[in-house]
PDB file of N, CA and C in Angstrom:
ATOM      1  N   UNK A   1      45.554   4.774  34.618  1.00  0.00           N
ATOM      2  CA  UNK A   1      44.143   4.562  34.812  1.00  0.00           C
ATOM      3  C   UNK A   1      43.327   5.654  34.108  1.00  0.00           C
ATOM      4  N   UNK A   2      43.760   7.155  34.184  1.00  0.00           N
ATOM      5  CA  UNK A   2      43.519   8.009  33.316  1.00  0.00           C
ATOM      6  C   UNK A   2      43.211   8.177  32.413  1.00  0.00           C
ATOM      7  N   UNK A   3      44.222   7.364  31.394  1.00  0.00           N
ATOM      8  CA  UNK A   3      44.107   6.822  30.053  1.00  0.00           C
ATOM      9  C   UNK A   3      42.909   5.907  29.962  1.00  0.00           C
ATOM     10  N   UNK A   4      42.880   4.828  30.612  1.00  0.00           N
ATOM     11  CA  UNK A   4      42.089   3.283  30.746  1.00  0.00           C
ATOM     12  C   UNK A   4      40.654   4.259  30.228  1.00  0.00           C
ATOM     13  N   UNK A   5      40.358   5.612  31.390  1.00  0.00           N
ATOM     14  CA  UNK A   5      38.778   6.384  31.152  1.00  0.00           C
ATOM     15  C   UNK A   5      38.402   6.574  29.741  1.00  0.00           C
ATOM     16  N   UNK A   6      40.017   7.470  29.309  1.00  0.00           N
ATOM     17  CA  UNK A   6      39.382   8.290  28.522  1.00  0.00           C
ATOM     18  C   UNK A   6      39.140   7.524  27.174  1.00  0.00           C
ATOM     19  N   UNK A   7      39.877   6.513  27.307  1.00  0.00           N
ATOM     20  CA  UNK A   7      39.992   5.218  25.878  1.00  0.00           C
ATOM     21  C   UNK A   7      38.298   4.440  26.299  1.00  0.00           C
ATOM     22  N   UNK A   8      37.615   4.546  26.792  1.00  0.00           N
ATOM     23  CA  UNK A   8      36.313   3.830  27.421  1.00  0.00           C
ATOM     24  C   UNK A   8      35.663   4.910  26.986  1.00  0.00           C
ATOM     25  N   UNK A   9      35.504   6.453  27.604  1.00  0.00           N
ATOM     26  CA  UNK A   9      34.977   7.289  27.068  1.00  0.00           C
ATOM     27  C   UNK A   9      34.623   7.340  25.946  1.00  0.00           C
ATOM     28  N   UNK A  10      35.997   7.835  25.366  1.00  0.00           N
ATOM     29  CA  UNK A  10      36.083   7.729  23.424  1.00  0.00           C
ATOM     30  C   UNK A  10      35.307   6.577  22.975  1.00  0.00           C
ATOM     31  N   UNK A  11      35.237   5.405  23.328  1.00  0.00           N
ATOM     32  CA  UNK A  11      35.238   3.850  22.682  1.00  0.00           C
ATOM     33  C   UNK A  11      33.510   4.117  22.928  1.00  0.00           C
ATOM     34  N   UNK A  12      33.054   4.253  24.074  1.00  0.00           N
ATOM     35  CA  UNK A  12      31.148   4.895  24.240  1.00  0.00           C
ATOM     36  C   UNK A  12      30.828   5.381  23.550  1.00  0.00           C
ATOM     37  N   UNK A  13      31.450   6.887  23.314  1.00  0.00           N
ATOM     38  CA  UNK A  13      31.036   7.820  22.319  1.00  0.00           C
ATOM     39  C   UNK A  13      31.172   7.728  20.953  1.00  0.00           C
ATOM     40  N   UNK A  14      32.334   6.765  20.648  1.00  0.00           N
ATOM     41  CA  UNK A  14      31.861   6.239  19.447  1.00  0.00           C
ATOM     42  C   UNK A  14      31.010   5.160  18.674  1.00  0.00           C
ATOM     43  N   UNK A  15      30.647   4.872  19.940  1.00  0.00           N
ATOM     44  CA  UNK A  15      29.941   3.858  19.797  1.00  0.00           C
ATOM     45  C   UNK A  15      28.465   4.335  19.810  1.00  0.00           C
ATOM     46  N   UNK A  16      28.407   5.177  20.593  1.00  0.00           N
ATOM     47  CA  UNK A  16      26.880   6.005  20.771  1.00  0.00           C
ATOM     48  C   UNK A  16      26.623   6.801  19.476  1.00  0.00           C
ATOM     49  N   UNK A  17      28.016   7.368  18.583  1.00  0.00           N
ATOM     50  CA  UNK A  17      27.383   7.975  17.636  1.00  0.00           C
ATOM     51  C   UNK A  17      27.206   7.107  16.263  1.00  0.00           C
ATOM     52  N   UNK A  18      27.748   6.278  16.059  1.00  0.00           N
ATOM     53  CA  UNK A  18      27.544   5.195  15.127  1.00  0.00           C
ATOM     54  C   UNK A  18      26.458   4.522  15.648  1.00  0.00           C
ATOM     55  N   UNK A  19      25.811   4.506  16.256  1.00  0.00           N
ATOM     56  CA  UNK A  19      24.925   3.737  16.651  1.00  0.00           C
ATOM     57  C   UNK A  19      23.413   4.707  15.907  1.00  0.00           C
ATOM     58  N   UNK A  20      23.547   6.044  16.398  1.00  0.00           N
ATOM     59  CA  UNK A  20      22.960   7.398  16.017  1.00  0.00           C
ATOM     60  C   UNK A  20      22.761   7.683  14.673  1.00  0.00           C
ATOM     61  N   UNK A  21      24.346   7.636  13.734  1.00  0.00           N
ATOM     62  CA  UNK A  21      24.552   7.174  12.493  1.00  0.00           C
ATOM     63  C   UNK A  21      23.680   6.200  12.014  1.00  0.00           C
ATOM     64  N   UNK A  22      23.701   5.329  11.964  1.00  0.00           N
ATOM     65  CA  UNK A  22      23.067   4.079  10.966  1.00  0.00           C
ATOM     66  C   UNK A  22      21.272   4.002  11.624  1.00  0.00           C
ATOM     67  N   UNK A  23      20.952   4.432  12.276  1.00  0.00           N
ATOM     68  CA  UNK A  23      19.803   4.334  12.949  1.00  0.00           C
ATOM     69  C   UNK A  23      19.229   5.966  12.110  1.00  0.00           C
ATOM     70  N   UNK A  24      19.983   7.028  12.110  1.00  0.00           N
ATOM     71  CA  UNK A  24      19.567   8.070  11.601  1.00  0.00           C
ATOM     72  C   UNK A  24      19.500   7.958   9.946  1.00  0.00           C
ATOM     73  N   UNK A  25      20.339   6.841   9.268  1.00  0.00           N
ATOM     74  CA  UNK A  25      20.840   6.750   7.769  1.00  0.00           C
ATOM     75  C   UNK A  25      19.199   5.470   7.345  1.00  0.00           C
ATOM     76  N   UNK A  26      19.137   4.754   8.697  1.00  0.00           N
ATOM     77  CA  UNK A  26      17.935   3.729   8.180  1.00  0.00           C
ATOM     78  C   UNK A  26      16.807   4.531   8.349  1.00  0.00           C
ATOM     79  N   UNK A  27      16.410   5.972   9.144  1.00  0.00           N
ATOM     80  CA  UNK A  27      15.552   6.401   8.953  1.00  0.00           C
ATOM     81  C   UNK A  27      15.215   6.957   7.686  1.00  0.00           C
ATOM     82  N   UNK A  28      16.319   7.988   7.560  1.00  0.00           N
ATOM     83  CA  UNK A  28      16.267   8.300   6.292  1.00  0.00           C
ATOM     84  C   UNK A  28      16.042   7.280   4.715  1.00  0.00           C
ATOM     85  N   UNK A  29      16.877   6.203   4.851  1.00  0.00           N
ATOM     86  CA  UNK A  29      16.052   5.803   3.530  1.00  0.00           C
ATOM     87  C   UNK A  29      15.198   5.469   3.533  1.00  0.00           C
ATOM     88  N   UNK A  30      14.499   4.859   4.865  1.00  0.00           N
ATOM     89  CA  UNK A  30      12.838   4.735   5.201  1.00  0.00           C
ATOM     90  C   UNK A  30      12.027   6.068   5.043  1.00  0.00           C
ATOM     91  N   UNK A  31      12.863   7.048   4.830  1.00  0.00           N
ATOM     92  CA  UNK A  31      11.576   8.160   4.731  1.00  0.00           C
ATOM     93  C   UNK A  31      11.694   8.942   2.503  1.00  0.00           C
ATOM     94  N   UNK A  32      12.538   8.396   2.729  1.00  0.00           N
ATOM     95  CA  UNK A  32      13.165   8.414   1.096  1.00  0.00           C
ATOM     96  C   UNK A  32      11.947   7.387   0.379  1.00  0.00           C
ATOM     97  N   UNK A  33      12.134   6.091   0.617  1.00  0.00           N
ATOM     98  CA  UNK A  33      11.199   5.136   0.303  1.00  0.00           C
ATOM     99  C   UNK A  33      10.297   5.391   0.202  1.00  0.00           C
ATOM    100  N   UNK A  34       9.225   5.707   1.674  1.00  0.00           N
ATOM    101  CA  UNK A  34       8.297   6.138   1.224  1.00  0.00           C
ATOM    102  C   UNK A  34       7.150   7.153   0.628  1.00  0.00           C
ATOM    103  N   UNK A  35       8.492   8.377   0.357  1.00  0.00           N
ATOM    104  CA  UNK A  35       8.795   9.201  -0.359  1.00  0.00           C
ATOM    105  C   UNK A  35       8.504   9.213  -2.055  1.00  0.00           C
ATOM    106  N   UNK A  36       8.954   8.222  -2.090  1.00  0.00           N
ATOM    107  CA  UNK A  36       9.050   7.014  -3.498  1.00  0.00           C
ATOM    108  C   UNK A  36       7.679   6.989  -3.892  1.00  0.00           C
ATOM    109  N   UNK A  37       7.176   6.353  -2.718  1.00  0.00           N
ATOM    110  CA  UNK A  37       6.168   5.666  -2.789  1.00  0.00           C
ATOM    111  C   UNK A  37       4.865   6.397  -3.150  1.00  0.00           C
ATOM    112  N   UNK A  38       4.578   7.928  -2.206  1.00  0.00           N
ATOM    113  CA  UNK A  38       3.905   9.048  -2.654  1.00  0.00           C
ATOM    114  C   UNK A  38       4.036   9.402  -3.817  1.00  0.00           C
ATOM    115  N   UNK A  39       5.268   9.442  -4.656  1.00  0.00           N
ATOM    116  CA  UNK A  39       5.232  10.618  -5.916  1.00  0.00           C
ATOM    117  C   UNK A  39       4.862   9.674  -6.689  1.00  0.00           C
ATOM    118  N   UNK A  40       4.898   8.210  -6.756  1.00  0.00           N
ATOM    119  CA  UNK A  40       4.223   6.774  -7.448  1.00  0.00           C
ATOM    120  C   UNK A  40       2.667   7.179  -7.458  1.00  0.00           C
ATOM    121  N   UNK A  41       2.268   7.067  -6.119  1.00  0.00           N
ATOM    122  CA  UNK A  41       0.844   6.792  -6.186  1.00  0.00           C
ATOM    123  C   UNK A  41       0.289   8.396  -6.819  1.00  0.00           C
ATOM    124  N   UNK A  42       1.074   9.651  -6.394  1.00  0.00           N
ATOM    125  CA  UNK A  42       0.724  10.632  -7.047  1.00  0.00           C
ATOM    126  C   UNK A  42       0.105  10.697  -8.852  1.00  0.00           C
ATOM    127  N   UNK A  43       1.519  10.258  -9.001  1.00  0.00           N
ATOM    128  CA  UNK A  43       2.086  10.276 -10.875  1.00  0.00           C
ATOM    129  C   UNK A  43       0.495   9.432 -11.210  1.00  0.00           C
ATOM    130  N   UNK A  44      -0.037   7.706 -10.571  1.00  0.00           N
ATOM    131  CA  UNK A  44      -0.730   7.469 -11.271  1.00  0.00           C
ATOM    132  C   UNK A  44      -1.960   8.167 -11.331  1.00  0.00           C
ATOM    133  N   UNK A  45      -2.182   8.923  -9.828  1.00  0.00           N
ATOM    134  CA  UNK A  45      -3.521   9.493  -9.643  1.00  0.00           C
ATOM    135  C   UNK A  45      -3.845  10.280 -10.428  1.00  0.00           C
ATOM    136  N   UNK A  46      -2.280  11.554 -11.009  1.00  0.00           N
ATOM    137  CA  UNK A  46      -2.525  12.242 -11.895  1.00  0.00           C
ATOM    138  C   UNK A  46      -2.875  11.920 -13.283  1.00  0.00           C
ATOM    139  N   UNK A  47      -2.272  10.819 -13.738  1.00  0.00           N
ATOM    140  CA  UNK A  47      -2.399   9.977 -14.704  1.00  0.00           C
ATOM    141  C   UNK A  47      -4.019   9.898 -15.035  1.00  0.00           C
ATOM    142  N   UNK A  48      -4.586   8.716 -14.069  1.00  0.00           N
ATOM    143  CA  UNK A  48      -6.200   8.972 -14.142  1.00  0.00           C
ATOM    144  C   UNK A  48      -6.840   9.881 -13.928  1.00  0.00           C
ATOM    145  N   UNK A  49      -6.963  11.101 -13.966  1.00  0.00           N
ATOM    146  CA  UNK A  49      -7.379  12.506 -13.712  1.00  0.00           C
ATOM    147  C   UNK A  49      -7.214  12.614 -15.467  1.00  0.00           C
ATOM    148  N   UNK A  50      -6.277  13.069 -15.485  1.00  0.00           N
ATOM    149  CA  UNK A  50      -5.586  13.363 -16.732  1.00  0.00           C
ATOM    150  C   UNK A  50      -6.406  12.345 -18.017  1.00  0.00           C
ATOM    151  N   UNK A  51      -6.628  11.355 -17.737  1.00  0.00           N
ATOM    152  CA  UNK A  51      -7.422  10.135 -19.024  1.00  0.00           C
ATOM    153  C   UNK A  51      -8.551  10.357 -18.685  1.00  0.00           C
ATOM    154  N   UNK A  52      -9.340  10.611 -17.420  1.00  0.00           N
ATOM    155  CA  UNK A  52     -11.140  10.992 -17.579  1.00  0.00           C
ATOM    156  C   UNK A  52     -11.070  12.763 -17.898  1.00  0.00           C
ATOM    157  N   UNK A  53     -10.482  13.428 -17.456  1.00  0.00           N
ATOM    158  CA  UNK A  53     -10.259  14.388 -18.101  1.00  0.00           C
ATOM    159  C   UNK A  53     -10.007  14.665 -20.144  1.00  0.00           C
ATOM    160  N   UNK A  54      -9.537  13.842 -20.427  1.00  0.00           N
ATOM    161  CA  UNK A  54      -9.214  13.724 -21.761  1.00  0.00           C
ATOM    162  C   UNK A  54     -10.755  12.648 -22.451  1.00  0.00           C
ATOM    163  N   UNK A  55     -11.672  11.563 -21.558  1.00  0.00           N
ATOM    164  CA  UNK A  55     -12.434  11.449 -22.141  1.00  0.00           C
ATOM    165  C   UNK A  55     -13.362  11.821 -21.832  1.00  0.00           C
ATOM    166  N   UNK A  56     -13.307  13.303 -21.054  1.00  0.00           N
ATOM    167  CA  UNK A  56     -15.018  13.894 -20.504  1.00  0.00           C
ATOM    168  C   UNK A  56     -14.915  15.088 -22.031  1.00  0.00           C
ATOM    169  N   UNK A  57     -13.088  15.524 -22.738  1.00  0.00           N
ATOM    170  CA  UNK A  57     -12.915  16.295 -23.536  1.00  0.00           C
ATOM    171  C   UNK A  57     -13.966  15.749 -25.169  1.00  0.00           C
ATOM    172  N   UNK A  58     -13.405  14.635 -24.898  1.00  0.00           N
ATOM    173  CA  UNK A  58     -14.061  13.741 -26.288  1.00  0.00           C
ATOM    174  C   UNK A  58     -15.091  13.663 -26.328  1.00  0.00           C
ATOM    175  N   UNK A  59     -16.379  12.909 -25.433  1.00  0.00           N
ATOM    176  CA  UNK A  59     -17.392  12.905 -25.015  1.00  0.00           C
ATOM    177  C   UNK A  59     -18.214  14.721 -25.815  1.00  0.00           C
ATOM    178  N   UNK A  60     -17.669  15.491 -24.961  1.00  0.00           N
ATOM    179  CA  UNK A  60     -18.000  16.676 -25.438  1.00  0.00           C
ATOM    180  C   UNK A  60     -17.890  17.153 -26.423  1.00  0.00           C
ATOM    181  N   UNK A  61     -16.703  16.702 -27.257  1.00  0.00           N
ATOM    182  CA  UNK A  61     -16.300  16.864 -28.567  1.00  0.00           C
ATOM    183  C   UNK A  61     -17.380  16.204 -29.549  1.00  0.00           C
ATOM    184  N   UNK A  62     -17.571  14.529 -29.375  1.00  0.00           N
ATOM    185  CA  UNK A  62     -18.139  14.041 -29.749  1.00  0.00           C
ATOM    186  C   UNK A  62     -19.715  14.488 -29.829  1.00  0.00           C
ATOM    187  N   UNK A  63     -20.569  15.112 -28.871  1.00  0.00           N
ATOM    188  CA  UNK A  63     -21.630  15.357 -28.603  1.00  0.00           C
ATOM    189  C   UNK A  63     -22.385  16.936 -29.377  1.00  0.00           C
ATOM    190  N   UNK A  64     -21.012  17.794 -29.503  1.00  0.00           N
ATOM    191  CA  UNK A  64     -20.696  18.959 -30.048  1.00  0.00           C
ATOM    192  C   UNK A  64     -20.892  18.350 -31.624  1.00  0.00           C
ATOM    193  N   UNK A  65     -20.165  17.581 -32.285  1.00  0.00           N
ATOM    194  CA  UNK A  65     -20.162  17.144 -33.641  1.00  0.00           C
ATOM    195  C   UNK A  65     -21.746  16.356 -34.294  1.00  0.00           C
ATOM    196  N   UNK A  66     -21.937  15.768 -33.396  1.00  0.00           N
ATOM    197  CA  UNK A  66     -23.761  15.015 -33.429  1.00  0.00           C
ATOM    198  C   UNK A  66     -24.472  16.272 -33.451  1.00  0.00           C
ATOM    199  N   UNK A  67     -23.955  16.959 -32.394  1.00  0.00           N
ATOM    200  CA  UNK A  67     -25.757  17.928 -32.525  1.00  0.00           C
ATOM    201  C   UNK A  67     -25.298  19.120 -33.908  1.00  0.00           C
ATOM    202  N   UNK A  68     -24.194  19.344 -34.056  1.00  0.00           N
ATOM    203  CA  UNK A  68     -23.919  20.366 -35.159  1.00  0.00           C
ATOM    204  C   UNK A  68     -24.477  19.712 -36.518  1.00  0.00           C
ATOM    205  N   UNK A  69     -23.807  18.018 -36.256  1.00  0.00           N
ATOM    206  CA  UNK A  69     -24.498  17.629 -38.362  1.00  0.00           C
ATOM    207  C   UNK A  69     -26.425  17.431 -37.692  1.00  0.00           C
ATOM    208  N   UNK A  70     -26.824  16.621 -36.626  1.00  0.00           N
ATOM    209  CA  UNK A  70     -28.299  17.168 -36.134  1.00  0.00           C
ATOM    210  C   UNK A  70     -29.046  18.377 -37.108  1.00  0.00           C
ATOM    211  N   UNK A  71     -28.171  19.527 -36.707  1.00  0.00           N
ATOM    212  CA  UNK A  71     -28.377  20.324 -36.883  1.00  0.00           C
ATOM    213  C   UNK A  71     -28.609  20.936 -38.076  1.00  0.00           C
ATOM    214  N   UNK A  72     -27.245  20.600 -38.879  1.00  0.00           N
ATOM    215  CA  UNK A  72     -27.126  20.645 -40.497  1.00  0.00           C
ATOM    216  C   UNK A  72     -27.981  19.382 -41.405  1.00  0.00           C
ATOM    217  N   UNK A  73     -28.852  18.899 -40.602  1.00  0.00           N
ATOM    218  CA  UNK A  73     -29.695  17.581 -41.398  1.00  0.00           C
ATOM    219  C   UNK A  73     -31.015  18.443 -41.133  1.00  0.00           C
ATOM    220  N   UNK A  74     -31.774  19.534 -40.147  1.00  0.00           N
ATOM    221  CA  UNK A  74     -32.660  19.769 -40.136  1.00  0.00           C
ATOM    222  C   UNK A  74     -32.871  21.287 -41.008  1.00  0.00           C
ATOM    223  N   UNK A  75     -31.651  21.796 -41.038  1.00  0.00           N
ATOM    224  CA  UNK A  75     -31.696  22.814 -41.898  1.00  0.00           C
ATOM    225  C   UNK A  75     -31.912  22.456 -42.974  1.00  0.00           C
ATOM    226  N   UNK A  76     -31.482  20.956 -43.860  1.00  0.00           N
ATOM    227  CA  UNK A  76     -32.144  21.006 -45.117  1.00  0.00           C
ATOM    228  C   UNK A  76     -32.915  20.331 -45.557  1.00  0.00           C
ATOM    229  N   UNK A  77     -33.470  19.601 -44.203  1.00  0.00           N
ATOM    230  CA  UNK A  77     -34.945  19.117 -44.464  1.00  0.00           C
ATOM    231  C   UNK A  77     -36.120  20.158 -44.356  1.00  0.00           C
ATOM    232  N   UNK A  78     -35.556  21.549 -44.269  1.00  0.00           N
ATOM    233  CA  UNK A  78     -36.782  22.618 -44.163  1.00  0.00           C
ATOM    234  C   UNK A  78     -37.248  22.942 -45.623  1.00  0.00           C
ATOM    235  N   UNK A  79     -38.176  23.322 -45.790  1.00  0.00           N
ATOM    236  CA  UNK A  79     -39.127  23.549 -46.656  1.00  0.00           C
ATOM    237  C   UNK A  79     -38.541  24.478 -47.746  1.00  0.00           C
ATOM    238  N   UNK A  80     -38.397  24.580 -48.816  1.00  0.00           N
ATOM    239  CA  UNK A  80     -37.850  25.589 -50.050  1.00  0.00           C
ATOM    240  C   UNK A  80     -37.882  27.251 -49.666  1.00  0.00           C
ATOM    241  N   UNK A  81     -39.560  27.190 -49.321  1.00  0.00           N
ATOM    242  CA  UNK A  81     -39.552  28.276 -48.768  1.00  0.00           C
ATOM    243  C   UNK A  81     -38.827  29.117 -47.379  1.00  0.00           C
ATOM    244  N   UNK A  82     -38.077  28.736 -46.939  1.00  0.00           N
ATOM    245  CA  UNK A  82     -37.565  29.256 -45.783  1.00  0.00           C
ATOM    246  C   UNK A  82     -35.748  29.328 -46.083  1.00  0.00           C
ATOM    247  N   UNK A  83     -35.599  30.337 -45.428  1.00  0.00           N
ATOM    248  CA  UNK A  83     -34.093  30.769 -46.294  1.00  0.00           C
ATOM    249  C   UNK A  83     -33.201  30.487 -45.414  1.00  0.00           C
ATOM    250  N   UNK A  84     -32.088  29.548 -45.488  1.00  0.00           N
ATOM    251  CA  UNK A  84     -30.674  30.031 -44.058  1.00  0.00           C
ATOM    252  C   UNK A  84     -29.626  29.824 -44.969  1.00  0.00           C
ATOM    253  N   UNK A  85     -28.743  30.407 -44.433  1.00  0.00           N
ATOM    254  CA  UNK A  85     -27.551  30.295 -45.220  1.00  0.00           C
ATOM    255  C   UNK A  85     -26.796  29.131 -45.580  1.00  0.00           C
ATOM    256  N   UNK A  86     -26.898  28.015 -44.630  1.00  0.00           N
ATOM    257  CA  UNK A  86     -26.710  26.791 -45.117  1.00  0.00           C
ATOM    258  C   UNK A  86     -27.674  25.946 -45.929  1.00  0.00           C
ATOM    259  N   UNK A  87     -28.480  26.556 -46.069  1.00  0.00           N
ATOM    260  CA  UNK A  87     -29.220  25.962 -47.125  1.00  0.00           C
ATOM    261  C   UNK A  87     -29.178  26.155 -48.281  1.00  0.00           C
ATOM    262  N   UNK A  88     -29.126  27.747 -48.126  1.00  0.00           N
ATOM    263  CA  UNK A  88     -28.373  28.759 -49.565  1.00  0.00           C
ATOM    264  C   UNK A  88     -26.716  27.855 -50.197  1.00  0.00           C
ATOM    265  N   UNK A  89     -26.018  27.550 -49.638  1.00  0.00           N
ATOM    266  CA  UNK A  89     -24.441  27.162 -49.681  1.00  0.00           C
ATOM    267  C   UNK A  89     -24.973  25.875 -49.973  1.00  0.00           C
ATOM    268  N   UNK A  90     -25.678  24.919 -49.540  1.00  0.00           N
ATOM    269  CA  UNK A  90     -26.266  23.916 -50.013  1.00  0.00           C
ATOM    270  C   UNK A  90     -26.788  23.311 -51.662  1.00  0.00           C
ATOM    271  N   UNK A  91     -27.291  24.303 -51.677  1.00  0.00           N
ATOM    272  CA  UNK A  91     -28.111  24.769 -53.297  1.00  0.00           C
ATOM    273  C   UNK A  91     -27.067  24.920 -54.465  1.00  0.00           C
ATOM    274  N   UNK A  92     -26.554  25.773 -53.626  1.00  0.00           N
ATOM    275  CA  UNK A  92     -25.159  26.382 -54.357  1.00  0.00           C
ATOM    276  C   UNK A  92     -23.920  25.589 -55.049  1.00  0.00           C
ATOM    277  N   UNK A  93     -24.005  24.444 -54.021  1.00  0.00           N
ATOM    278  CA  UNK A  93     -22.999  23.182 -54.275  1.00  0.00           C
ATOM    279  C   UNK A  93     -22.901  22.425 -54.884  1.00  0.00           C
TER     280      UNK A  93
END
């Protein structure tokens, strides 16, 4: 009868820890998953950061290049009399 326990015992406890097992293994790939799922939505967030970032660069780039020739169109619409060096290099050319 001794035996009968301890074979019931054992047979519980293994049963209690496999049970523990696969319940602890489905948590885990449930927390793996959505694990997944964060560094996904991360990657794209960084992604779009990263592309308005790259066209706030252009924008500025672009706006930088307008006002510089702007700039180089009013220097040599100035008058003979008035001297700048791009006007001088102008002449020169």
């Amino acid at each position: 009868m001794e035996q009968f326990a301890y074979y019931v015992a054992g047979f519980a406890s293994g049963w209690a820890v496999r049970t523990t097992v696969d319940s602890s293994r489905a948590l885990a790939v449930k927390v793996l998953s959505g694990l997944y799922g964060v560094v996904d939505r991360a990657g794209r967030a960084f992604g779009m950061e990263r592309e308005y970032l790259e066209d706030l660069l252009a924008e500025a780039r672009a706006k930088y290049e307008a006002d510089r020739a702007r700039a180089g169109r009013s220097v040599r619409d100035q008058p003979d009399g008035v001297s700048s060096p791009v006007a001088v290099e102008d002449r020169a050319a």
